[in-house]
N, C-alpha and C. Protein backbone atom coordinates (compact mmCIF):
# COMPACT_ATOMS: atom_id res chain seq x y z
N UNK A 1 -27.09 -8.39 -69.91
CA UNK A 1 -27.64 -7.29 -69.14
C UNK A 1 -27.31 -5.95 -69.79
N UNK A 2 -26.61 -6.14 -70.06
CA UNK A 2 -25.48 -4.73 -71.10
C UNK A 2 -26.60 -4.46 -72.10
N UNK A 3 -27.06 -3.24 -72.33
CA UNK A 3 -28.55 -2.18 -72.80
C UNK A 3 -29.78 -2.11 -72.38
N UNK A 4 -29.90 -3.12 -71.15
CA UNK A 4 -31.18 -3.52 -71.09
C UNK A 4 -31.33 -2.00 -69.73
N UNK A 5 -32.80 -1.87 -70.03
CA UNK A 5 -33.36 -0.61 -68.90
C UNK A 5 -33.78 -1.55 -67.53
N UNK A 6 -33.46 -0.92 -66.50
CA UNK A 6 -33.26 -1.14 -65.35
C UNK A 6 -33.83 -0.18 -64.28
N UNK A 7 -34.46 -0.31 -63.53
CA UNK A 7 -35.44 0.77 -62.38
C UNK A 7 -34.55 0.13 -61.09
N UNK A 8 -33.15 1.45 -60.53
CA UNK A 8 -32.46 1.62 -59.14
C UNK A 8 -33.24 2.03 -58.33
N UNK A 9 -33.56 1.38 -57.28
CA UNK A 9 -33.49 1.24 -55.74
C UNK A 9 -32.08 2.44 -54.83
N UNK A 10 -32.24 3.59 -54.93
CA UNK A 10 -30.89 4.21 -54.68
C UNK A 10 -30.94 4.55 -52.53
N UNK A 11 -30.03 3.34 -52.69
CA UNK A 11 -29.55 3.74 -50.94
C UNK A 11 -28.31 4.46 -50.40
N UNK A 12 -27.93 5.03 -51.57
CA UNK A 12 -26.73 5.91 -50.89
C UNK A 12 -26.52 7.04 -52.00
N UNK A 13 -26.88 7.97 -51.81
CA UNK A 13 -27.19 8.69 -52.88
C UNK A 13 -26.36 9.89 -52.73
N UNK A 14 -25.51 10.65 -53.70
CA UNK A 14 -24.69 11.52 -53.90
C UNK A 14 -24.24 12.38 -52.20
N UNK A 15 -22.47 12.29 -52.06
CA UNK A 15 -22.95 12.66 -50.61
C UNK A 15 -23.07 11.78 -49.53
N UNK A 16 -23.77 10.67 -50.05
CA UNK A 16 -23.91 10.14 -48.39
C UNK A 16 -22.49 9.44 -48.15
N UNK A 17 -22.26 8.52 -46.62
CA UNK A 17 -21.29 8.10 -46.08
C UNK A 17 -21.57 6.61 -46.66
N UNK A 18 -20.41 5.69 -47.11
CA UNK A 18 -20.40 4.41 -46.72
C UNK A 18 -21.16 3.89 -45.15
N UNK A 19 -21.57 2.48 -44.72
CA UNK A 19 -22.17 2.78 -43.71
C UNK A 19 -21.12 2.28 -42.35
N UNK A 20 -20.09 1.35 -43.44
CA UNK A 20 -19.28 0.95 -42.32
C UNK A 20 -17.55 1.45 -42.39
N UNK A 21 -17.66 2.40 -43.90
CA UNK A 21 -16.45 3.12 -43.98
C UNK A 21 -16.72 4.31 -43.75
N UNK A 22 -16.54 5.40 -42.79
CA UNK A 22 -17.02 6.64 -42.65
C UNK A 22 -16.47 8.03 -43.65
N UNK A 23 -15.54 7.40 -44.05
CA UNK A 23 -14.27 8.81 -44.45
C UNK A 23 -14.67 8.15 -45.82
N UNK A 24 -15.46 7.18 -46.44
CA UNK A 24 -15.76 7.06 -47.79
C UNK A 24 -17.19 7.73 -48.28
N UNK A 25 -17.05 8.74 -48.89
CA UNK A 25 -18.49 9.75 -49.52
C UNK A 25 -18.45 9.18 -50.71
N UNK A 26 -20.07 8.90 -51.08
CA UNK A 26 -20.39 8.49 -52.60
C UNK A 26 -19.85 9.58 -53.73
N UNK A 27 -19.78 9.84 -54.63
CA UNK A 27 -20.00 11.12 -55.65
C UNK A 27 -20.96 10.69 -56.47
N UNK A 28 -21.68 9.62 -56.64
CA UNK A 28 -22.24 9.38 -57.58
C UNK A 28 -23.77 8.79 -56.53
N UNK A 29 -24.78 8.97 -57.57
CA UNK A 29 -25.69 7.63 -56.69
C UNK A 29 -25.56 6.35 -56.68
N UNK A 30 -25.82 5.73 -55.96
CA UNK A 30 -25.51 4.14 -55.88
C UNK A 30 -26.66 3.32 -55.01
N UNK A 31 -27.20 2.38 -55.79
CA UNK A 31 -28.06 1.67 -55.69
C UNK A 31 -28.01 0.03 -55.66
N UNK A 32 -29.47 -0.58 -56.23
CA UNK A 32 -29.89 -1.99 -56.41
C UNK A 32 -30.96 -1.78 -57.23
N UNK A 33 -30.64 -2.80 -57.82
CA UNK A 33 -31.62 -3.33 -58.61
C UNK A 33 -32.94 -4.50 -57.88
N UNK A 34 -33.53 -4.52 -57.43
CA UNK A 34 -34.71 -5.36 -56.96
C UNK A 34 -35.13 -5.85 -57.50
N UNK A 35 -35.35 -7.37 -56.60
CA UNK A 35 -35.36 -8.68 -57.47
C UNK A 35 -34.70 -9.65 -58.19
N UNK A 36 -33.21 -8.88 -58.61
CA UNK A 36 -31.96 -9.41 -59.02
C UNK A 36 -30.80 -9.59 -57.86
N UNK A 37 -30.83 -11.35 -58.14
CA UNK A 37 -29.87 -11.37 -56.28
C UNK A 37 -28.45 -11.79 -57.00
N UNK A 38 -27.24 -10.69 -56.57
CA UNK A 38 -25.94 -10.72 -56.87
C UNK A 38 -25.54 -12.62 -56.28
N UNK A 39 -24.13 -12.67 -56.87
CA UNK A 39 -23.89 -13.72 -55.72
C UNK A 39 -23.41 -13.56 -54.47
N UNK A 40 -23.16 -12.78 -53.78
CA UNK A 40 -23.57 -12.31 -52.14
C UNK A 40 -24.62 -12.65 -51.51
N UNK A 41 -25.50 -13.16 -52.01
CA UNK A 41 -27.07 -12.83 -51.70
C UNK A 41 -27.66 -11.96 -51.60
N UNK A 42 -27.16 -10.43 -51.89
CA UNK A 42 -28.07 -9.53 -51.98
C UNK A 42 -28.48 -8.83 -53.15
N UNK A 43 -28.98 -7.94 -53.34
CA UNK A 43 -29.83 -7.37 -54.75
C UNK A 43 -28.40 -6.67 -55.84
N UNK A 44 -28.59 -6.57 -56.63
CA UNK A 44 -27.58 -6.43 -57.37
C UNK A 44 -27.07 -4.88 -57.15
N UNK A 45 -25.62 -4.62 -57.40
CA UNK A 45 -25.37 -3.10 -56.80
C UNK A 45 -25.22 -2.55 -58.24
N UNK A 46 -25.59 -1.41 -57.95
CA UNK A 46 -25.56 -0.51 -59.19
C UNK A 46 -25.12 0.80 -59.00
N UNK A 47 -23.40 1.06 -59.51
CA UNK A 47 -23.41 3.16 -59.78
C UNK A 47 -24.30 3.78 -60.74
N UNK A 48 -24.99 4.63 -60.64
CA UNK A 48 -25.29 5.69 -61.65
C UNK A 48 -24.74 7.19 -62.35
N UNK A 49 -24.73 6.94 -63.35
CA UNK A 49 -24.12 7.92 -63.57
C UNK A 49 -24.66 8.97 -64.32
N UNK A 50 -24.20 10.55 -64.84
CA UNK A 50 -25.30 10.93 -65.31
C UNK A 50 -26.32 11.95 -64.63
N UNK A 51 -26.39 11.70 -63.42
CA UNK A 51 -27.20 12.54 -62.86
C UNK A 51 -26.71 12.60 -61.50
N UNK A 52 -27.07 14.31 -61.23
CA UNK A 52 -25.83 15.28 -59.89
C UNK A 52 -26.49 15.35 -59.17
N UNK A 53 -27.23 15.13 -58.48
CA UNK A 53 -28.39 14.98 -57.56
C UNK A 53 -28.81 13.96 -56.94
N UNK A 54 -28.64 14.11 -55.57
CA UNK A 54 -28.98 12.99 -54.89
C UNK A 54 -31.02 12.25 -55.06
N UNK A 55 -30.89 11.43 -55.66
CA UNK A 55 -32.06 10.78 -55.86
C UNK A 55 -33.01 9.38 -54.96
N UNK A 56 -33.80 8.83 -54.89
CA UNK A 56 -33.75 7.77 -54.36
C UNK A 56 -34.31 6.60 -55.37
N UNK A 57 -34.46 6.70 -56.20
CA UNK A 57 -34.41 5.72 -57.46
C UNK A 57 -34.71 6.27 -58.94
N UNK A 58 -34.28 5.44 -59.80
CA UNK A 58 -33.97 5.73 -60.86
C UNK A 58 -34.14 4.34 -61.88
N UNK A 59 -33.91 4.47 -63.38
CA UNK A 59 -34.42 4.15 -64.35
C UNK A 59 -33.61 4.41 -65.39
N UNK A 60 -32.77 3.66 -66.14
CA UNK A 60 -31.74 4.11 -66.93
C UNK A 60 -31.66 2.49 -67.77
N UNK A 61 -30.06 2.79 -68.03
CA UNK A 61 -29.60 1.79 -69.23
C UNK A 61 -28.15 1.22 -68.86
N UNK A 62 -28.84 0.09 -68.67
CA UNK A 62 -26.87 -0.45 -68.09
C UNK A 62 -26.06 -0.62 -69.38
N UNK A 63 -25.10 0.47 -68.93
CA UNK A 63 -23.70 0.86 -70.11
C UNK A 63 -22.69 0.07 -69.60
N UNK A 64 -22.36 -0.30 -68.88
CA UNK A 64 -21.35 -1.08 -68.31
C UNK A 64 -21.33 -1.71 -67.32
N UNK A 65 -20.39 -3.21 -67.18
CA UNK A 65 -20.70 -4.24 -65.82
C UNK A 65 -18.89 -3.95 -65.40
N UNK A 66 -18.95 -3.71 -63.91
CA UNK A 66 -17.63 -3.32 -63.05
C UNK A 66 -17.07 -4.78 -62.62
N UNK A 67 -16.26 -5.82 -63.34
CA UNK A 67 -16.04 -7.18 -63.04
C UNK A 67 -15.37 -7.23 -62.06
N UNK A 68 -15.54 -7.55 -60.76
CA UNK A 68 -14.42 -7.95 -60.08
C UNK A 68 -13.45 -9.29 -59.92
N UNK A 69 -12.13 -8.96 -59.86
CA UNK A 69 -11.27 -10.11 -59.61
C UNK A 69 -11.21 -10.65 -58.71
N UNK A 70 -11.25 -10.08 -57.64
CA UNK A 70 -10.98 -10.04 -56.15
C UNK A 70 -12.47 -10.17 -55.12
N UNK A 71 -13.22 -10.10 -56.10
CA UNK A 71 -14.57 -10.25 -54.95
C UNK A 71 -15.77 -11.02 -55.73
N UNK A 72 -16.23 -11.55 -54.86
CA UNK A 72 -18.04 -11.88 -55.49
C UNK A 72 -18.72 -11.45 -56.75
N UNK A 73 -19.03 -10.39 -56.25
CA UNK A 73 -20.26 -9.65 -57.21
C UNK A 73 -19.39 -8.64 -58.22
N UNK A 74 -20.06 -8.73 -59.20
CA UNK A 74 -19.97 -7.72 -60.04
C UNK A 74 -21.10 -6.24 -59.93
N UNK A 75 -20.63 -5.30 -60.10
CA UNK A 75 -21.36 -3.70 -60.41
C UNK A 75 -21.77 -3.67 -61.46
N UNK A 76 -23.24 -2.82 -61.36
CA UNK A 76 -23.15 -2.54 -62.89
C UNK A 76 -23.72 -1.13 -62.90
N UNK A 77 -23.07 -0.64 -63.88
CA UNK A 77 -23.12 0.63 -64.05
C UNK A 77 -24.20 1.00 -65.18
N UNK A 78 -25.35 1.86 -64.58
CA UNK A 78 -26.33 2.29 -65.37
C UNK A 78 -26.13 3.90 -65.49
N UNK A 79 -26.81 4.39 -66.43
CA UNK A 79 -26.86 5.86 -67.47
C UNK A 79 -27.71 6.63 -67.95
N UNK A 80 -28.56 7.52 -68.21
CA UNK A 80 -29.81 7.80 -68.93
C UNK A 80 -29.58 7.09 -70.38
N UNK A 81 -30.48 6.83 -70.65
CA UNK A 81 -30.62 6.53 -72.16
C UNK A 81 -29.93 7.61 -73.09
N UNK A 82 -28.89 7.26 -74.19
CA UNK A 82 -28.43 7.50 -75.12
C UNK A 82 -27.27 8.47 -74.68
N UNK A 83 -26.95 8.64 -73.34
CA UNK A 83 -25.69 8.69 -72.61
C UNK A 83 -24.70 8.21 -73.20
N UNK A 84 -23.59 8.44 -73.18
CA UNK A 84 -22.43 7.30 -73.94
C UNK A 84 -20.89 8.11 -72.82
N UNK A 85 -20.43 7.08 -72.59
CA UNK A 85 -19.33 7.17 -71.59
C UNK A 85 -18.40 6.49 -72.09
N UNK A 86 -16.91 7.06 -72.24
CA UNK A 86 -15.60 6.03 -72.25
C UNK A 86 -16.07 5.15 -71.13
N UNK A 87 -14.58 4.14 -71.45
CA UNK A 87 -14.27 3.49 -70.25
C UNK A 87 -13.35 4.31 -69.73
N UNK A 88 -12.84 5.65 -69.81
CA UNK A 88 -12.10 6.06 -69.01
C UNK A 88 -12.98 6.83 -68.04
N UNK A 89 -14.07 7.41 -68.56
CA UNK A 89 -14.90 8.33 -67.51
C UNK A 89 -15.43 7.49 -66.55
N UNK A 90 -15.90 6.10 -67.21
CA UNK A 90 -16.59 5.64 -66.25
C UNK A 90 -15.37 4.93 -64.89
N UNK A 91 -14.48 4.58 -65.07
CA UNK A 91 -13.63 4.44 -63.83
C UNK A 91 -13.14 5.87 -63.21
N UNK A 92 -13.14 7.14 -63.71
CA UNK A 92 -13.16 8.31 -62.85
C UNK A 92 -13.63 8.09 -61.75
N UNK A 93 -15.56 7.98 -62.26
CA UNK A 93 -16.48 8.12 -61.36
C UNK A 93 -16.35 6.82 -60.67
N UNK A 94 -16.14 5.89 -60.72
CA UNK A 94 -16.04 4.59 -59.72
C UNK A 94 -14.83 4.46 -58.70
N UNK A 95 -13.95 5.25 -59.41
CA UNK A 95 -12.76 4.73 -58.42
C UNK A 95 -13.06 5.19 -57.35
N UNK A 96 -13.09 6.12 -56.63
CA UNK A 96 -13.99 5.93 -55.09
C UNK A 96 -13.70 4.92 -54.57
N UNK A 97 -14.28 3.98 -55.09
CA UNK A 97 -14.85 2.54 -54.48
C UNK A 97 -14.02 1.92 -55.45
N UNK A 98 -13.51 1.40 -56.08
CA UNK A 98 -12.96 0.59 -57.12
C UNK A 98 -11.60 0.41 -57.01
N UNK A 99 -10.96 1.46 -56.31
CA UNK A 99 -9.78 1.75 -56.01
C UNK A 99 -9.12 0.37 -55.02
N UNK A 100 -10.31 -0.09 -54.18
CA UNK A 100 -9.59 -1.31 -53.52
C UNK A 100 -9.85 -2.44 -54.11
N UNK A 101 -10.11 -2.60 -55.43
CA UNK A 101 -10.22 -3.61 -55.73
C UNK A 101 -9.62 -3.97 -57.23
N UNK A 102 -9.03 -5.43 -57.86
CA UNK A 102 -9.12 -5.07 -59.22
C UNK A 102 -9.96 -5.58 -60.23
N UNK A 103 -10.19 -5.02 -61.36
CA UNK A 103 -11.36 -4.90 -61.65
C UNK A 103 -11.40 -5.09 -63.68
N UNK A 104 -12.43 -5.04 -64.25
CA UNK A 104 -12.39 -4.45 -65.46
C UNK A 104 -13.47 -4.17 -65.94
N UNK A 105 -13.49 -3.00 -66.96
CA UNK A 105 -14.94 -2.73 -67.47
C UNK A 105 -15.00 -3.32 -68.29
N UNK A 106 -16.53 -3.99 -68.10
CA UNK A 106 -16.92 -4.56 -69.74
C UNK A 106 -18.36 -3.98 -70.00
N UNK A 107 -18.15 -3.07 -71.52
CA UNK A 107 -18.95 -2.63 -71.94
C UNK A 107 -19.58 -2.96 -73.51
């Protein structure tokens, strides 16, 4: 999956609330990919990064997959094209959410 372009589905977009954690705000957009079913059964989740503005979908380049240890599904983190991110920036912007879990980037 790692370079391939990808069109987000964005349901929580810069700003908004978690829906069942209230005191958790996105900073980033965060989406799905449609058509791709995580193993949860639902569409695959995706941070974006890259762009400061709350959007409702998007089109980029998955730079990195967020592995989890501790849970199901893996994240994957998409970028504009020719973007380039450490792995340190990109857990900046994830920990938010990443913080309860452990994890590793593979890019």
């Amino acid at each position: 999956m790692l370079g391939k372009i990808v069109r987000v589905i964005v349901d929580r977009p810069i700003g908004s609330r978690h829906p069942n954690y209230e005191d958790l705000v996105y900073p980033v957009n965060y989406g799905y990919v449609e058509g791709i079913i995580a193993p949860d059964g639902e569409e695959q989740d995706v941070y974006i990064l890259g762009i400061d503005r709350p959007i409702k979908e998007y089109v980029g380049k998955a730079v990195a997959i967020v592995h989890r240890f501790d849970d199901i599904e893996d994240k994957w983190v998409v970028a504009p094209e020719g973007a380039h991110y450490t792995r340190e920036e990109i857990i900046d912007q994830i920990e938010f959410q990443e913080k309860f879990f452990k994890y590793e980037i593979i890019m």
